[in-house]
PDB file of N, CA and C in Angstrom:
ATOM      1  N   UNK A   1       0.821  -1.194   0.000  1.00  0.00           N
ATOM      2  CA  UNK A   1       0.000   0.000   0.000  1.00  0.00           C
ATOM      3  C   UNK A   1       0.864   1.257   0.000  1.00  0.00           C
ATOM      4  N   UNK A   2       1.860   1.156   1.083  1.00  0.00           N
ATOM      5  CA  UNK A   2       2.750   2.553   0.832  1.00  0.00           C
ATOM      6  C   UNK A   2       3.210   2.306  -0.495  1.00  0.00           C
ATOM      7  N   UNK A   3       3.950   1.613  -1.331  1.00  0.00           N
ATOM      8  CA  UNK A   3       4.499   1.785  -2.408  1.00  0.00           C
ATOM      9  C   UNK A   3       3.724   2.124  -3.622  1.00  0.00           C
ATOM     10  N   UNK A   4       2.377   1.963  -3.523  1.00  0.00           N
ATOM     11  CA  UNK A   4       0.915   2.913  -4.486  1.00  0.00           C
ATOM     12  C   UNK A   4       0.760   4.025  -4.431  1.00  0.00           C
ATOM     13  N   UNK A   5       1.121   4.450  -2.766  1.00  0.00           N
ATOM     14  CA  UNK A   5       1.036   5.654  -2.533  1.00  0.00           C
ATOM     15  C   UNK A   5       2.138   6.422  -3.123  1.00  0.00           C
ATOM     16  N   UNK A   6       3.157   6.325  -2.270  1.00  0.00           N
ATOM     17  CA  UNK A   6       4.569   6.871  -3.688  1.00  0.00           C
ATOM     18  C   UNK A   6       4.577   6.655  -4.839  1.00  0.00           C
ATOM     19  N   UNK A   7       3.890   5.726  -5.537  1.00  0.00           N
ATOM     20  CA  UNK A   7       3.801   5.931  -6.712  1.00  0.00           C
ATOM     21  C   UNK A   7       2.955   6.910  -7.322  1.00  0.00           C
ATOM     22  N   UNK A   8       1.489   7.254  -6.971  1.00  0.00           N
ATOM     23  CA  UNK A   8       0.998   8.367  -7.508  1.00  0.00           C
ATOM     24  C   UNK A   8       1.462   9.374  -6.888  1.00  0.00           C
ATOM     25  N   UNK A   9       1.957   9.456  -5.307  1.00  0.00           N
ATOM     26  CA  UNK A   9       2.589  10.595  -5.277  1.00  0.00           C
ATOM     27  C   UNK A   9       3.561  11.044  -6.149  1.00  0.00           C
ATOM     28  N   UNK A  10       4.389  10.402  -6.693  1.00  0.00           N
ATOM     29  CA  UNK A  10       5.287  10.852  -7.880  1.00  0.00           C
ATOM     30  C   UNK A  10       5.339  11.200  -8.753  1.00  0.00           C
ATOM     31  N   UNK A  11       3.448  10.565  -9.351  1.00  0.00           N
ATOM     32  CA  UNK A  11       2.896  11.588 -10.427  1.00  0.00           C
ATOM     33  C   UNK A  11       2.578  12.697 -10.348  1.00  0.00           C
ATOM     34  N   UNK A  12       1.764  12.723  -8.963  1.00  0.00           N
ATOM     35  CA  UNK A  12       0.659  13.924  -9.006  1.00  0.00           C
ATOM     36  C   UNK A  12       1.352  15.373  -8.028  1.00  0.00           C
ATOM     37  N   UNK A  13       2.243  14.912  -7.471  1.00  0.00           N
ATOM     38  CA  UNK A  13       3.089  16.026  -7.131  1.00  0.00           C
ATOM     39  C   UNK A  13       3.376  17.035  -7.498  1.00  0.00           C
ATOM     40  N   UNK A  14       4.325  16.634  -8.819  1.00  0.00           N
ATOM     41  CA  UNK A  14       4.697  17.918  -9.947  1.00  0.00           C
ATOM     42  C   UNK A  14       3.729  18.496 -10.242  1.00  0.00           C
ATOM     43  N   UNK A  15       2.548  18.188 -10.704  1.00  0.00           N
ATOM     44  CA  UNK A  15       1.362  18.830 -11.384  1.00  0.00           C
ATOM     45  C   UNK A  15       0.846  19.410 -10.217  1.00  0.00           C
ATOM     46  N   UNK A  16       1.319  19.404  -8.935  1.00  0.00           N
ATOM     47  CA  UNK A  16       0.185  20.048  -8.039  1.00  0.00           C
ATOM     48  C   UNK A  16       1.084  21.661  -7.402  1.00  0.00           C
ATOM     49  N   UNK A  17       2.230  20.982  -7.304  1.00  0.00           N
ATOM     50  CA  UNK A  17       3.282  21.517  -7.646  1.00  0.00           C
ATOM     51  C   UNK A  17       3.353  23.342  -8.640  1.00  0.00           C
ATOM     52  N   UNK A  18       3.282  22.706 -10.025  1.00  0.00           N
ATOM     53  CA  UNK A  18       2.699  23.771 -11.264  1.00  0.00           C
ATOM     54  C   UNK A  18       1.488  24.656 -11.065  1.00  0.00           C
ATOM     55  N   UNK A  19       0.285  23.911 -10.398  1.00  0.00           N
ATOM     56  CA  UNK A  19      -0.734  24.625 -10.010  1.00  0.00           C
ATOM     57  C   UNK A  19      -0.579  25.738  -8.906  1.00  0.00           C
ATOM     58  N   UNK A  20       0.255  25.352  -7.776  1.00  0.00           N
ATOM     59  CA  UNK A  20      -0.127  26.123  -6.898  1.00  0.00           C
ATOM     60  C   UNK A  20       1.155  27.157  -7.417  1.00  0.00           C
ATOM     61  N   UNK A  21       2.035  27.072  -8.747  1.00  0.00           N
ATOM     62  CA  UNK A  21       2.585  28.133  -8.845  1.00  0.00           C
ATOM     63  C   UNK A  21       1.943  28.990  -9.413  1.00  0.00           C
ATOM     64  N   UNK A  22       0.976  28.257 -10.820  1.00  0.00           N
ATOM     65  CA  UNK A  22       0.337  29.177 -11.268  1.00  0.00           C
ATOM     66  C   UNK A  22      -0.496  30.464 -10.854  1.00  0.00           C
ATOM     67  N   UNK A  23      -1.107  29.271  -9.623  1.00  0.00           N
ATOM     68  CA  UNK A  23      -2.300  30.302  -8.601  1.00  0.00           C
ATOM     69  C   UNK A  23      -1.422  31.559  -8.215  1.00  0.00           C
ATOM     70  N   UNK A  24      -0.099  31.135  -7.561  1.00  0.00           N
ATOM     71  CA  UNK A  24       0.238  32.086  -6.873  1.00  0.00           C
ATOM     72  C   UNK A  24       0.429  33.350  -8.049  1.00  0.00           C
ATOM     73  N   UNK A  25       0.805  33.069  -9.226  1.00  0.00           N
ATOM     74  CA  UNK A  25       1.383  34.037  -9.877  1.00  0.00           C
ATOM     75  C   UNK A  25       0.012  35.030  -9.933  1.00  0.00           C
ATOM     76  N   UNK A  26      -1.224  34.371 -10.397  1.00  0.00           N
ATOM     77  CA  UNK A  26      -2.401  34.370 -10.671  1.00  0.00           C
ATOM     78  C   UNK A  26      -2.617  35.767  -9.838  1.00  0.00           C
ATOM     79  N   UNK A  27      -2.396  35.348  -8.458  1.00  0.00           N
ATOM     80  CA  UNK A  27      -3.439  36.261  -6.964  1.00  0.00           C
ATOM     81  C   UNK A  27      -2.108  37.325  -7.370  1.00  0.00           C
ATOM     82  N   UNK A  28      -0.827  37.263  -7.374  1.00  0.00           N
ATOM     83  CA  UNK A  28      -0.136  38.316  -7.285  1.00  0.00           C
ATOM     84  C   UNK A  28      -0.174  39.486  -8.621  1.00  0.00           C
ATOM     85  N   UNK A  29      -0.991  39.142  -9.368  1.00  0.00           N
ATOM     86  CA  UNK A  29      -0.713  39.705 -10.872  1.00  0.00           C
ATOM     87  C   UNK A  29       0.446  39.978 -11.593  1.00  0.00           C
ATOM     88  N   UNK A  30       1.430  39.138 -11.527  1.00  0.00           N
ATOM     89  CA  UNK A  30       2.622  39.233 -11.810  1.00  0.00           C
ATOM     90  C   UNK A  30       2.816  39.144 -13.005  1.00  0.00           C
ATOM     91  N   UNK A  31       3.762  40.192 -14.251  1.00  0.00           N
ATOM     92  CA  UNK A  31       3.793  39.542 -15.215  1.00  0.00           C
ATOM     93  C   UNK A  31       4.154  38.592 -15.711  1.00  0.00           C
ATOM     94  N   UNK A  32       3.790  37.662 -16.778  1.00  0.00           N
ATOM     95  CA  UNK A  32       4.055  36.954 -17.102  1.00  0.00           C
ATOM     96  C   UNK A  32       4.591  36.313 -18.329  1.00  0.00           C
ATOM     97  N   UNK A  33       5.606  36.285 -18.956  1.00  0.00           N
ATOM     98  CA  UNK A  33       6.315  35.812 -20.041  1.00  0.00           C
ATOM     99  C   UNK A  33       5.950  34.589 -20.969  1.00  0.00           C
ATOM    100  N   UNK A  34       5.729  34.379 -21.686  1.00  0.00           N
ATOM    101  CA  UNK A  34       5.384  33.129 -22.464  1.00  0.00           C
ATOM    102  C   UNK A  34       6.685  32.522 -22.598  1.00  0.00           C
ATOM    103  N   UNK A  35       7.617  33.434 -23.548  1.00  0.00           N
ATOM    104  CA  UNK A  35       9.313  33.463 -24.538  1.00  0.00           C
ATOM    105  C   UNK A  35       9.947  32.469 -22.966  1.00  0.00           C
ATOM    106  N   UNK A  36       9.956  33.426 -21.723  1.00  0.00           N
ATOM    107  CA  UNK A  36      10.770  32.707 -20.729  1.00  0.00           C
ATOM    108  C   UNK A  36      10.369  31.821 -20.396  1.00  0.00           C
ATOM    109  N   UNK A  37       8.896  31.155 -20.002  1.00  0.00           N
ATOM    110  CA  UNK A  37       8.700  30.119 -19.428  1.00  0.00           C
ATOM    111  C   UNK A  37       8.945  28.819 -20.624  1.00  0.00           C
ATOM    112  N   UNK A  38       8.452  29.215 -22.340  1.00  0.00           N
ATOM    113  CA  UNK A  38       8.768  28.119 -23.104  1.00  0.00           C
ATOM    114  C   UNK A  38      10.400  27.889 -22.759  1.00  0.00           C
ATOM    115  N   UNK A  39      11.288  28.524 -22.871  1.00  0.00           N
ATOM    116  CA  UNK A  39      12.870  28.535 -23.038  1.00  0.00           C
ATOM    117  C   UNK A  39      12.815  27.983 -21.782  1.00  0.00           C
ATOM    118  N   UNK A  40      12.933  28.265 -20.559  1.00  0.00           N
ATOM    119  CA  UNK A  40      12.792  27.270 -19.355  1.00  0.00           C
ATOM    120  C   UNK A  40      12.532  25.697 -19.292  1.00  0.00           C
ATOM    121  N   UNK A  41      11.784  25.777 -19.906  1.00  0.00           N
ATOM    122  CA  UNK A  41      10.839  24.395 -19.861  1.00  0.00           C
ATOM    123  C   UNK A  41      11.813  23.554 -21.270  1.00  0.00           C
ATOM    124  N   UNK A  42      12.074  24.302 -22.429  1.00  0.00           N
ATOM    125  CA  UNK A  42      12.417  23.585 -23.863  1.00  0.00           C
ATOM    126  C   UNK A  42      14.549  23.436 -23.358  1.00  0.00           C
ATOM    127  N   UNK A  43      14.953  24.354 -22.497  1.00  0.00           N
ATOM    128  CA  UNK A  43      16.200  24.192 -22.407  1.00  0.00           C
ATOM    129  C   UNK A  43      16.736  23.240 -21.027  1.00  0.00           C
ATOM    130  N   UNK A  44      15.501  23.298 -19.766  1.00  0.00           N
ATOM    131  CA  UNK A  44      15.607  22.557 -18.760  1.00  0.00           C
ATOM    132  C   UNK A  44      15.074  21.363 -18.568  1.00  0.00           C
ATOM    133  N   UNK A  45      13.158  21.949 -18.894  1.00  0.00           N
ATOM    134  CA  UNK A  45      12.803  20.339 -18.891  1.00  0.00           C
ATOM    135  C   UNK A  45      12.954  19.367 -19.816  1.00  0.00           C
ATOM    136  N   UNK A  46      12.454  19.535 -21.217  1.00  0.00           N
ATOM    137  CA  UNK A  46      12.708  18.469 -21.693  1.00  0.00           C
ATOM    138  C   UNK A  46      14.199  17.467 -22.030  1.00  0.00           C
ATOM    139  N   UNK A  47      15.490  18.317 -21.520  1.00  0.00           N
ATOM    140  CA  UNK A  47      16.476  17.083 -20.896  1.00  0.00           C
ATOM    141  C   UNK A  47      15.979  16.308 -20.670  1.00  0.00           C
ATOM    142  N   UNK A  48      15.771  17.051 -19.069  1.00  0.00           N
ATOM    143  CA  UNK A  48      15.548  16.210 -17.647  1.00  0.00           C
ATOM    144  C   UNK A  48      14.518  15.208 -17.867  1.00  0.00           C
ATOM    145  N   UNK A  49      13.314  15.613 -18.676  1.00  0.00           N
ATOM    146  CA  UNK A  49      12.823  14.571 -18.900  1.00  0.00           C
ATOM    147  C   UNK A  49      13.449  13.323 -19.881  1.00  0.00           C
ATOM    148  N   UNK A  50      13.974  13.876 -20.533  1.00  0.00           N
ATOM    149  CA  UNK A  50      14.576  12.318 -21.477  1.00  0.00           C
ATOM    150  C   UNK A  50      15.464  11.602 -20.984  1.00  0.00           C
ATOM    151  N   UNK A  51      16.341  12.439 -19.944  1.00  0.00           N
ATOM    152  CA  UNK A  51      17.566  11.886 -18.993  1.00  0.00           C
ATOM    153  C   UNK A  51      17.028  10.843 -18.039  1.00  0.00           C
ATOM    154  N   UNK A  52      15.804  11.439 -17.555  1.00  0.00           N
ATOM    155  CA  UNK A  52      15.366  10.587 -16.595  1.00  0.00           C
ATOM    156  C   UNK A  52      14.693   9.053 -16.819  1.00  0.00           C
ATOM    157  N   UNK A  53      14.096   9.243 -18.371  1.00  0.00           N
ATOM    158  CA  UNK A  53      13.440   8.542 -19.022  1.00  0.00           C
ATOM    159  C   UNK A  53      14.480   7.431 -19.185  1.00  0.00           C
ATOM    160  N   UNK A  54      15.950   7.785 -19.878  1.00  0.00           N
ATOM    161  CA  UNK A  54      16.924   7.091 -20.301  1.00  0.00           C
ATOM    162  C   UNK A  54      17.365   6.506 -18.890  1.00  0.00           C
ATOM    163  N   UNK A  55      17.939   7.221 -18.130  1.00  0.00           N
ATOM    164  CA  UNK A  55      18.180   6.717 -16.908  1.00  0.00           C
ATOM    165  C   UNK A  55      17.255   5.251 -15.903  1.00  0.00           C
ATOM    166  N   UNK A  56      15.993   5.051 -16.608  1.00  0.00           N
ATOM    167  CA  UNK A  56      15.050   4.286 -15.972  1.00  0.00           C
ATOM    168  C   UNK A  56      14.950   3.275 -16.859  1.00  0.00           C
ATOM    169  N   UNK A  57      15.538   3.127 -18.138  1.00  0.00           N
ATOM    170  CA  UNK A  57      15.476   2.518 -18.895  1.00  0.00           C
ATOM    171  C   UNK A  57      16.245   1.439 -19.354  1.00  0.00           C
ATOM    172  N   UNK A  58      16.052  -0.167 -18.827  1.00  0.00           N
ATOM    173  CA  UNK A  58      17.537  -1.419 -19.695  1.00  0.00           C
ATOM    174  C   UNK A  58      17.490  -1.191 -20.845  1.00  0.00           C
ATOM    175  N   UNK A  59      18.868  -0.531 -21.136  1.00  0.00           N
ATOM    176  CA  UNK A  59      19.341  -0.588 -22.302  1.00  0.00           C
ATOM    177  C   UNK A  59      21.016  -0.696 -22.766  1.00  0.00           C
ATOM    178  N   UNK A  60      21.312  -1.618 -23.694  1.00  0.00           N
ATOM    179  CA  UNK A  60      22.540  -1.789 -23.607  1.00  0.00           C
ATOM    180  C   UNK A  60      23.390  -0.844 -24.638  1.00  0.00           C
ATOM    181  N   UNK A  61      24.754  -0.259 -24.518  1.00  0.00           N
ATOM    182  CA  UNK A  61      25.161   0.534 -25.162  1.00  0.00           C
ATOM    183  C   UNK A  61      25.039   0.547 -26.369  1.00  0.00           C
ATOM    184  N   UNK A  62      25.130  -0.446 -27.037  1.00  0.00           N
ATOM    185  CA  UNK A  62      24.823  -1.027 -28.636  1.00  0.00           C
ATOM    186  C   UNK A  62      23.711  -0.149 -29.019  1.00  0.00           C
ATOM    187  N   UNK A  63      22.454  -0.790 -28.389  1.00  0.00           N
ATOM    188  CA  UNK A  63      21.043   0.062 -28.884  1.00  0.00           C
ATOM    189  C   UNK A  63      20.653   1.220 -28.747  1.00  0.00           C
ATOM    190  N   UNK A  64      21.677   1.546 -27.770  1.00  0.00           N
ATOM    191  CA  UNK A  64      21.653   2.576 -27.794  1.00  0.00           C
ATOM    192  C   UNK A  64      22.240   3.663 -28.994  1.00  0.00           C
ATOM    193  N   UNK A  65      23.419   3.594 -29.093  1.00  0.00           N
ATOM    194  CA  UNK A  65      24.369   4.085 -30.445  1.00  0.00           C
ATOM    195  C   UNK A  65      23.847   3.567 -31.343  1.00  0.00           C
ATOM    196  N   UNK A  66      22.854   2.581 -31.529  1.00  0.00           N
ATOM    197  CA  UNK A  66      21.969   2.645 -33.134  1.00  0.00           C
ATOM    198  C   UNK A  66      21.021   3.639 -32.806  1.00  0.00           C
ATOM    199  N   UNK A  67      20.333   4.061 -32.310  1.00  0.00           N
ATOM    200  CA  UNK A  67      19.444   4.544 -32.141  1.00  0.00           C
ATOM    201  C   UNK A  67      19.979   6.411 -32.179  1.00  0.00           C
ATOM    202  N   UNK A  68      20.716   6.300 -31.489  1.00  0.00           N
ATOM    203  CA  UNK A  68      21.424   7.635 -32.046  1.00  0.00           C
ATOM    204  C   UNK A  68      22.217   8.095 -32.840  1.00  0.00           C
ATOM    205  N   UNK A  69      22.037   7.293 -33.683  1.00  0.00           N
ATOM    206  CA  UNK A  69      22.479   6.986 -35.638  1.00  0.00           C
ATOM    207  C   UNK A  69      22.015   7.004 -36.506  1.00  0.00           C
ATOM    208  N   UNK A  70      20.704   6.553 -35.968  1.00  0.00           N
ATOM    209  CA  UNK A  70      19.519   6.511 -36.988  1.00  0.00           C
ATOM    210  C   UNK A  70      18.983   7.824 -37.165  1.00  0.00           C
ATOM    211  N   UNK A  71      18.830   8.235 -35.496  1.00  0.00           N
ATOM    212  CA  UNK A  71      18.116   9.312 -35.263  1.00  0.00           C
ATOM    213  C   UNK A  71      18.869  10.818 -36.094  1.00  0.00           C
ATOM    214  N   UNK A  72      20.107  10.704 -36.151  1.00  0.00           N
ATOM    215  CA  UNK A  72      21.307  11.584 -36.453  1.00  0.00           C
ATOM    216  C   UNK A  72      20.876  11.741 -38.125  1.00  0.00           C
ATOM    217  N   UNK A  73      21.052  10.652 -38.607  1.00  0.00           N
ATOM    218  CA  UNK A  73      20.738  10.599 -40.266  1.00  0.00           C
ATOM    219  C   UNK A  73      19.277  11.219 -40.668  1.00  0.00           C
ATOM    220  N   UNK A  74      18.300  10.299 -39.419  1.00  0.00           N
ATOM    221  CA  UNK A  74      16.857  10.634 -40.243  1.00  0.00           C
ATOM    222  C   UNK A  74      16.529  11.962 -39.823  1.00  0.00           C
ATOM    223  N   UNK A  75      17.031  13.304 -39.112  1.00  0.00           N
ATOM    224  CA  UNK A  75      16.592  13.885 -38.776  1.00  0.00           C
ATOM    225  C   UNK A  75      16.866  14.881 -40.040  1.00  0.00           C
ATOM    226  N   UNK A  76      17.803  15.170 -40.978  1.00  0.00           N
ATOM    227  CA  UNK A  76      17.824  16.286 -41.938  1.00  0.00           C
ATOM    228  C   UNK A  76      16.847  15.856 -43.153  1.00  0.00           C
ATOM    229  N   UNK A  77      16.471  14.593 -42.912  1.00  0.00           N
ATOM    230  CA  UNK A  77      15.614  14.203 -44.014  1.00  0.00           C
ATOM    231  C   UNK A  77      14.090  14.620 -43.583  1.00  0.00           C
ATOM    232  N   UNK A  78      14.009  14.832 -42.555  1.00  0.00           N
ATOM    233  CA  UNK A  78      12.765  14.808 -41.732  1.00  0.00           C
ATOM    234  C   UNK A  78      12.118  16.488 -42.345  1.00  0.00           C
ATOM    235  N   UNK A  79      13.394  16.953 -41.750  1.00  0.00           N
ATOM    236  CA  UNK A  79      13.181  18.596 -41.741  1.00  0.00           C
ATOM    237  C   UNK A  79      13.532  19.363 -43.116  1.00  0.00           C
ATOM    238  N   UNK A  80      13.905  18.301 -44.455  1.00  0.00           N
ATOM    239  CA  UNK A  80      14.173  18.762 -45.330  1.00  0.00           C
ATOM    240  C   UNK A  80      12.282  18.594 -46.114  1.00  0.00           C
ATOM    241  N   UNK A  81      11.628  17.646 -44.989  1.00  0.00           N
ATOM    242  CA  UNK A  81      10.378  17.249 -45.994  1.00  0.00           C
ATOM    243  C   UNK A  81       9.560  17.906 -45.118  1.00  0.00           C
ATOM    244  N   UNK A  82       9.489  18.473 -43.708  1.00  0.00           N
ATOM    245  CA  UNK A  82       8.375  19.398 -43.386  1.00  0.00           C
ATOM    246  C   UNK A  82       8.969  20.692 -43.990  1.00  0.00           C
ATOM    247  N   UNK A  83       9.706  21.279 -44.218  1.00  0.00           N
ATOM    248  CA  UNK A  83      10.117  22.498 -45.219  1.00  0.00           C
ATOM    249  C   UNK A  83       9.327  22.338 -46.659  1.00  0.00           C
ATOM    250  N   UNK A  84       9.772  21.202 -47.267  1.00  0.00           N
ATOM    251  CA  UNK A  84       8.887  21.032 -48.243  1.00  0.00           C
ATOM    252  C   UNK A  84       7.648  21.314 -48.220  1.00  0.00           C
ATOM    253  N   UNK A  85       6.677  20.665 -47.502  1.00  0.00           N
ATOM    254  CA  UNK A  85       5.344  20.749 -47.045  1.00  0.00           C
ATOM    255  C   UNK A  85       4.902  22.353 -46.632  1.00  0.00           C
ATOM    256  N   UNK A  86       5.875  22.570 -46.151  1.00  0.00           N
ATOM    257  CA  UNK A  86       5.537  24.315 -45.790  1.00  0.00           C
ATOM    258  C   UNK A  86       6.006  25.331 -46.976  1.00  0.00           C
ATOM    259  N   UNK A  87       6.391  24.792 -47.741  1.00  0.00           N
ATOM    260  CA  UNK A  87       6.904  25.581 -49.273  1.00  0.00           C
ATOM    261  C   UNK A  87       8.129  26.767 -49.066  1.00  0.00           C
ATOM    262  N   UNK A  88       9.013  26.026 -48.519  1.00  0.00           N
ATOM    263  CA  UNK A  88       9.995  26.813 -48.502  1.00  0.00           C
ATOM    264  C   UNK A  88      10.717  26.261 -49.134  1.00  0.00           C
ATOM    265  N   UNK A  89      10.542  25.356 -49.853  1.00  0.00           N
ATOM    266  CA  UNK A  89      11.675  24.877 -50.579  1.00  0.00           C
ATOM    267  C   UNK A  89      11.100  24.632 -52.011  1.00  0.00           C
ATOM    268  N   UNK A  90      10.571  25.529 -52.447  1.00  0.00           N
ATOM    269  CA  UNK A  90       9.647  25.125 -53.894  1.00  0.00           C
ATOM    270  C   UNK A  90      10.125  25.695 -54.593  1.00  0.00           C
ATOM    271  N   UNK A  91      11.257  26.835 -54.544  1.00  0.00           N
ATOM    272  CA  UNK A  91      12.343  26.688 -55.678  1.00  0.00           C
ATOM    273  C   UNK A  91      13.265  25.794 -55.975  1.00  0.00           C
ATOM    274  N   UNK A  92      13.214  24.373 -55.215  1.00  0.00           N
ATOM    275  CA  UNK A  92      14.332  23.427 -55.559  1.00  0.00           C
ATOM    276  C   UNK A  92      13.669  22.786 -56.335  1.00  0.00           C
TER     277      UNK A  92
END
């Protein structure tokens, strides 16, 4: 039973966490930034989240270094075809 409990506590924490910052910002009328909180969140959290993700994760070095090989190659192909799609590239 305790170990159910730490377990949703571990979910529902953070999110309760976020709320009562929001509120607070909320009652204080503080301004508030969009630019800083995305850059916060896009330069801090989503690491931490993949670190942590990786960190929790069996995986052996091998699959790993394919996977960040694949990922390495398919990514200019990726972004060469949503460019396409967005027509920035319709003089090529």
């Amino acid at each position: 039973m305790e170990q159910l409990f730490l377990s949703v506590l571990n979910v529902v924490l953070p999110v309760l966490i976020c709320v009562g910052i929001g509120y607070g910002l909320a009652l204080t009328k503080s301004p508030f930034d969009n630019k800083v909180v995305g850059g916060i969140v896009s330069r801090v959290g989503y690491p931490t989240l993949i670190l942590s993700h990786l960190a929790g994760t069996k995986l052996n070095v091998g699959t790993f270094l394919g996977m960040m090989s694949a990922a390495r190659w398919l990514w200019p192909a990726l972004a060469f075809w949503a460019l396409w799609l967005c027509g920035f590239c319709a003089c090529l």
